[in-house]
Structure formats: C-alpha cells, structure tokens
N, C-alpha and C. Protein backbone atom coordinates (compact mmCIF):
# COMPACT_ATOMS: atom_id res chain seq x y z
N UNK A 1 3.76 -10.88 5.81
CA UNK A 1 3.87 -10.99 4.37
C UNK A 1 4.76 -9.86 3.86
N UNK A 2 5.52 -10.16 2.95
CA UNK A 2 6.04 -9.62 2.36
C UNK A 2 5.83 -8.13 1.58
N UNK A 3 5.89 -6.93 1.42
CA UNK A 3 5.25 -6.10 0.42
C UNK A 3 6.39 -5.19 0.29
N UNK A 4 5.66 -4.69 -1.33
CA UNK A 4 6.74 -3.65 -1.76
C UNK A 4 5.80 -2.33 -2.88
N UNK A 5 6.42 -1.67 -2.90
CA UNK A 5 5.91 -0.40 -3.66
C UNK A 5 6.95 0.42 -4.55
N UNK A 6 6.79 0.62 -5.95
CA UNK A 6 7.05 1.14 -6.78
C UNK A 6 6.17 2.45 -6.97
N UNK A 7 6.71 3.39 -6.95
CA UNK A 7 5.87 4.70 -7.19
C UNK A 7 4.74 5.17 -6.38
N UNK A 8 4.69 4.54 -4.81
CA UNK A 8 3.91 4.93 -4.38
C UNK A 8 2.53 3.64 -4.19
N UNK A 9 3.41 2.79 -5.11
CA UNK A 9 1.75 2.05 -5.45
C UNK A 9 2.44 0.35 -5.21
N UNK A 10 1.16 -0.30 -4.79
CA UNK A 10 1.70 -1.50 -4.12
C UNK A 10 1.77 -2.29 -5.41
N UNK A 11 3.27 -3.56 -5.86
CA UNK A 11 3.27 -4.20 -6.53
C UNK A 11 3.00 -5.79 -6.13
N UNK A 12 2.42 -6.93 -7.25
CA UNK A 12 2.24 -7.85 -7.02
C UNK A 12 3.23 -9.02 -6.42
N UNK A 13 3.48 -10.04 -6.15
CA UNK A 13 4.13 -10.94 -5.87
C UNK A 13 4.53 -11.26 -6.79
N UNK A 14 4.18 -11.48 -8.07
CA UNK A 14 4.41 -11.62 -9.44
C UNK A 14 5.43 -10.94 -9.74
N UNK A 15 5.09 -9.47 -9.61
CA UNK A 15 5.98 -8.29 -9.90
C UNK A 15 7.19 -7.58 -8.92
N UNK A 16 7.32 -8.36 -7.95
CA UNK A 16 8.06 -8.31 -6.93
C UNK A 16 9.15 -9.19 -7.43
N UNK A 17 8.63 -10.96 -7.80
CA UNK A 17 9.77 -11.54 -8.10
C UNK A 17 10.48 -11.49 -9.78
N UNK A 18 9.57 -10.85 -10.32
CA UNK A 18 10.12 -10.03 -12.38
C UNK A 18 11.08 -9.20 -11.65
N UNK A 19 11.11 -8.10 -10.64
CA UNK A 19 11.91 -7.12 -10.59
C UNK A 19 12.98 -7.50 -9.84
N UNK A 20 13.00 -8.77 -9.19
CA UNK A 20 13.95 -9.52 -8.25
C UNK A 20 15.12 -10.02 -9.61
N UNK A 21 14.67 -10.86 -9.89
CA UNK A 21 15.53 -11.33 -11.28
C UNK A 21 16.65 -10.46 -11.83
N UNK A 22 15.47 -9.22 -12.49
CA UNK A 22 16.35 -8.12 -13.05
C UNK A 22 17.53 -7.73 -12.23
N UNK A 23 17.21 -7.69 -10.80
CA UNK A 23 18.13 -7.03 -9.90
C UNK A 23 19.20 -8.09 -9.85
N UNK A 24 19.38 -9.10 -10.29
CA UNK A 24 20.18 -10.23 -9.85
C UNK A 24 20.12 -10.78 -8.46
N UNK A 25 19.00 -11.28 -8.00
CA UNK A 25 18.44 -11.81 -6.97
C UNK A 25 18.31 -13.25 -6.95
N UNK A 26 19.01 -13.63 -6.15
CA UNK A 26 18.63 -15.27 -6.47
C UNK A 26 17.47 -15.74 -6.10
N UNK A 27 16.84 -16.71 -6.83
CA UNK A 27 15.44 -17.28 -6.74
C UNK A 27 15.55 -18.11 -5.26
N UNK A 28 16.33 -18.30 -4.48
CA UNK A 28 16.38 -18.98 -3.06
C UNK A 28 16.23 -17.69 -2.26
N UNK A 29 15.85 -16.55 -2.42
CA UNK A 29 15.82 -15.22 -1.45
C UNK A 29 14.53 -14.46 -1.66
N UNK A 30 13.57 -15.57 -2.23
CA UNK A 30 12.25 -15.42 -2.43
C UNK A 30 11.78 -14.98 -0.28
N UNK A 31 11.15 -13.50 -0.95
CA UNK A 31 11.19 -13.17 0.56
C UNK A 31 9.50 -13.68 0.90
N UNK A 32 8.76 -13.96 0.46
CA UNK A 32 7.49 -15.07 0.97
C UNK A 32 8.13 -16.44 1.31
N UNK A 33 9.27 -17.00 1.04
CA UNK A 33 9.59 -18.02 1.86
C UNK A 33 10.10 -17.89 3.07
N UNK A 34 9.05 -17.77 4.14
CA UNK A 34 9.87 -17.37 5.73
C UNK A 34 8.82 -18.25 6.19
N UNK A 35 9.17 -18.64 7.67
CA UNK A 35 8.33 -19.41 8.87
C UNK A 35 7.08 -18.78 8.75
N UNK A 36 7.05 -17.12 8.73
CA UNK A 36 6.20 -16.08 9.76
C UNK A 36 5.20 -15.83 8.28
N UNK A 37 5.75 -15.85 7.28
CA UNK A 37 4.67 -15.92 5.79
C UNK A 37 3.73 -17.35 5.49
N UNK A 38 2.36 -16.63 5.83
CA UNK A 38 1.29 -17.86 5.71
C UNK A 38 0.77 -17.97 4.58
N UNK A 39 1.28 -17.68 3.32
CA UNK A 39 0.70 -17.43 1.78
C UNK A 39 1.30 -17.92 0.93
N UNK A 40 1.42 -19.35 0.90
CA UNK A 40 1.63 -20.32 0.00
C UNK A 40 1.98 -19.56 -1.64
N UNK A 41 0.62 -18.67 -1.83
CA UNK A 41 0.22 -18.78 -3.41
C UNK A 41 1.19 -17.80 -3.42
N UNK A 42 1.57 -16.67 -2.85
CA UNK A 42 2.54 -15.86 -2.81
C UNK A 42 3.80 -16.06 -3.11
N UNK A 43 3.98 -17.38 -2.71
CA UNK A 43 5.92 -17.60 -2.79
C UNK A 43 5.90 -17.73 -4.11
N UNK A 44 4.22 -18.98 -4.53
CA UNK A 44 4.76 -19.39 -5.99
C UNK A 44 4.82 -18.16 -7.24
N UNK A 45 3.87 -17.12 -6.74
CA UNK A 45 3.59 -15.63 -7.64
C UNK A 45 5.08 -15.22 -7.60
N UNK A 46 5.43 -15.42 -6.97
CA UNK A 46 6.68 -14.91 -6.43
C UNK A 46 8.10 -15.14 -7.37
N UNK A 47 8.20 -16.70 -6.89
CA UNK A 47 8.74 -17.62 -8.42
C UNK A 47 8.56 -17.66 -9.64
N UNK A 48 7.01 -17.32 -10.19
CA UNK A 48 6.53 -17.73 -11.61
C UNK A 48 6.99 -16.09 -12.02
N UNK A 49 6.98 -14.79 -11.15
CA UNK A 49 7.84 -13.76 -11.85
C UNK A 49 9.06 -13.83 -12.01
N UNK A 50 10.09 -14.39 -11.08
CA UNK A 50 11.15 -14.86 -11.29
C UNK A 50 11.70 -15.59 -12.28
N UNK A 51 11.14 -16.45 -12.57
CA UNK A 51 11.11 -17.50 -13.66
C UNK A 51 10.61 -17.05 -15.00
N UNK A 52 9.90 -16.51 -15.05
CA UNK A 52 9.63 -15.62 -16.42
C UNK A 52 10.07 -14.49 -16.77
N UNK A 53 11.05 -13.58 -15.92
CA UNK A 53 12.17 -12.61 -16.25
C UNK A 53 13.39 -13.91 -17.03
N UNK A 54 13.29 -15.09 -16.22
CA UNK A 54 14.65 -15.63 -16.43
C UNK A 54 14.26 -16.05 -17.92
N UNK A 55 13.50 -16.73 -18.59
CA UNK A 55 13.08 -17.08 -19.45
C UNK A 55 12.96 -16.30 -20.83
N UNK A 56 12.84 -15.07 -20.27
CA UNK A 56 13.11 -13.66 -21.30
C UNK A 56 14.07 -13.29 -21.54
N UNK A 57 14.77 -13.45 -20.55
CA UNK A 57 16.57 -12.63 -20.36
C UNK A 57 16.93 -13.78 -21.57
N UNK A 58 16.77 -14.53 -21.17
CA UNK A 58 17.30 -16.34 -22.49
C UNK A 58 16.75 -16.22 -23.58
N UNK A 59 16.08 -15.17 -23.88
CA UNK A 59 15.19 -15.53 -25.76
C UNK A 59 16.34 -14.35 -25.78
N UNK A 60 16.46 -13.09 -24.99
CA UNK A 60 17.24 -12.05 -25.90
C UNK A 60 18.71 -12.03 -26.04
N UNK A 61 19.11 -13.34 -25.37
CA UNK A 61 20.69 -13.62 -25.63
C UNK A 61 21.01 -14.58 -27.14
C-alpha cells in the first residue's frame, strides 16, 4: 500500500490524492492502483481527493 507523510505524520488516501491534484498529478497515477495494492477503498479515497481539489480549482476560476 501506498503511504505518505507530511510533517512527520501519516496522511490519508483522501489527502494524498487533494495534494496530488495540487501538484499537477494526473488522476491515472493514482498510486493505490497497482497489482501488489489490495485496498480497493483506497484507490477510490484516493480519487474522491483528487476529484474534489479538481472541483475547487473550477469554482475559483
């Protein structure tokens, strides 16, 4: 599985793919989508942060 840390401190899948977005990350480089990742709910946490950075970035344009 995938993991990452901001400040020391572990962030969500959620918050992994909000900060993916920002970075200009494409939503196909969702890193819970691999063979070796067994956590379904993860990819989608993953996406629904992705997708709701994108959705924000679009109200403030």
């Amino acid at each position: 599985m995938a993991t990452a840390e901001l400040h020391g401190q572990k962030i969500t899948p959620f918050e992994q793919g909000y900060a993916a977005f920002l970075r200009g990350i494409s939503q196909k480089e969702n890193p819970f989508d691999t063979e070796n990742d067994t956590s379904p709910a993860s990819k989608r946490r993953w996406a629904d942060g992705w997708n709701k950075a994108q959705r924000e970035a679009g109200r403030k344009a």
